[in-house]
Protein backbone atom coordinates (compact mmCIF):
# COMPACT_ATOMS: atom_id res chain seq x y z
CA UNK A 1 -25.65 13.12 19.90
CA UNK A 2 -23.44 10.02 19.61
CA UNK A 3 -21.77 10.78 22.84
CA UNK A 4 -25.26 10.47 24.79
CA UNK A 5 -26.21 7.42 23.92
CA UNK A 6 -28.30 8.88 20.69
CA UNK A 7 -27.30 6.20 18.05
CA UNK A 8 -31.05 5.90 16.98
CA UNK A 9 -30.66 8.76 14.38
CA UNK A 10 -28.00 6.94 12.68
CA UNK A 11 -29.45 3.49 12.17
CA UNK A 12 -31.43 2.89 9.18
CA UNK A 13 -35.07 3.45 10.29
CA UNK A 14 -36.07 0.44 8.43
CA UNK A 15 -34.57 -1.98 10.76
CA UNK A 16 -37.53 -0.79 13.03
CA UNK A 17 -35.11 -1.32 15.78
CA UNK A 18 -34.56 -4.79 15.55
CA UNK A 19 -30.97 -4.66 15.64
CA UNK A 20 -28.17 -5.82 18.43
CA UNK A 21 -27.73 -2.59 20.72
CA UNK A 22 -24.15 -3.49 21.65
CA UNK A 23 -23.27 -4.47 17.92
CA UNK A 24 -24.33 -0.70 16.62
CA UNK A 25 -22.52 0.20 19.47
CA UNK A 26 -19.10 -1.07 18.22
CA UNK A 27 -19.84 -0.41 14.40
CA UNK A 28 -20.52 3.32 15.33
CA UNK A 29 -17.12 3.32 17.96
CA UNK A 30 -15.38 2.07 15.40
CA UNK A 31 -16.37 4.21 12.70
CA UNK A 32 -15.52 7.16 14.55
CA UNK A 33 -12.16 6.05 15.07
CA UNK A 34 -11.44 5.58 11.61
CA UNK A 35 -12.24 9.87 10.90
CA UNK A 36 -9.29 10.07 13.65
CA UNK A 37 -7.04 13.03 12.05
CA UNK A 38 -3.63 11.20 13.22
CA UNK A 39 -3.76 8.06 10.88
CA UNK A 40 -1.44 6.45 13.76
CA UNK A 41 -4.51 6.79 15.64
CA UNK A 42 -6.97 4.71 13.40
CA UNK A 43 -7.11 1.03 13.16
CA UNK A 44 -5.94 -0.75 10.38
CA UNK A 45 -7.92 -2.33 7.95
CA UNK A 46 -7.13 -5.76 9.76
CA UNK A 47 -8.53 -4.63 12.79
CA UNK A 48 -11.65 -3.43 11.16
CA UNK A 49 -12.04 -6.32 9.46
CA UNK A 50 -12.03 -8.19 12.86
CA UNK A 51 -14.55 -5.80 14.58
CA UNK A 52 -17.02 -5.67 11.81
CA UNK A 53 -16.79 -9.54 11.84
CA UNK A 54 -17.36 -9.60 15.34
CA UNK A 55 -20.46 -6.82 15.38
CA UNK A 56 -21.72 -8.92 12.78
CA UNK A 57 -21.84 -12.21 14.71
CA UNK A 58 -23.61 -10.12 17.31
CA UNK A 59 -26.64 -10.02 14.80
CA UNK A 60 -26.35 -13.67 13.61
CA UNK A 61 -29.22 -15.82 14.33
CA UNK A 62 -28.55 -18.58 17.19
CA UNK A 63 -26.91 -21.33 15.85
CA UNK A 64 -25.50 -19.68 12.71
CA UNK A 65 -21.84 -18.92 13.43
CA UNK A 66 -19.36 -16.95 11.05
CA UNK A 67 -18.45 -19.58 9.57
CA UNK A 68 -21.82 -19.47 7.90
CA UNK A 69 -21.60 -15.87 7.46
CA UNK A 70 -18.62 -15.94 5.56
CA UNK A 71 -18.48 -18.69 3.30
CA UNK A 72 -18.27 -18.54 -0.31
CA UNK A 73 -21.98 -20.36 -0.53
CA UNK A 74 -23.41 -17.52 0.95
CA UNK A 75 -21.98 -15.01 -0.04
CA UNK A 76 -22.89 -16.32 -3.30
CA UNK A 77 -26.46 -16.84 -2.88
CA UNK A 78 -26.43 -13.66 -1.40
CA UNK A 79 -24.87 -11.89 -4.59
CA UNK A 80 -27.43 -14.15 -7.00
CA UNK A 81 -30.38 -12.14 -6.18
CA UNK A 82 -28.76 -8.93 -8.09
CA UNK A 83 -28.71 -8.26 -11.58
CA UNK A 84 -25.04 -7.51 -12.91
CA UNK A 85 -25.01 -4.34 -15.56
CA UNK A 86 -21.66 -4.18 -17.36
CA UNK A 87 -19.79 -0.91 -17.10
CA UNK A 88 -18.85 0.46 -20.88
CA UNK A 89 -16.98 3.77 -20.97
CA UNK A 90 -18.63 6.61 -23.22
């Protein structure tokens, strides 16, 4: 599926295909590299790091960089909109 092309299927359908092509692309590449059975054949969590960072700034809007994406302001505003539940064990 994957290997012709069919990354549709895997995509959350309620993107309604507005998504970067060459972004899912990457995300799904790298994703199957991380199942490799040889760890010394998957990345390391650096290098994922870097590759999600760069899919992502495939998706940014023009004229937002990473720098945006990443700072603590919104990531903050971003986490705001949730309502935190504290954990108690039973």
């Amino acid at each position: 599926m994957l290997a012709r092309g069919g990354f549709h299927d895997v995509v959350d359908a309620r993107l309604q295909g507005n998504y970067n092509i060459e972004s899912v692309s990457k995300v799904i590449d790298l994703a199957m590299r991380c199942t490799e059975e040889a760890s010394s054949r998957r990345p390391t969590m650096e290098q994922v790091v870097a590759q999600l960072k760069e899919s992502l700034e495939l998706e940014i809007l023009p004229g937002e960089g990473s720098d945006y994406l990443f700072s603590e302001d919104n990531y903050a505003s971003q986490n705001s909109d949730f309502e935190q539940t504290p954990i108690t064990a039973r």
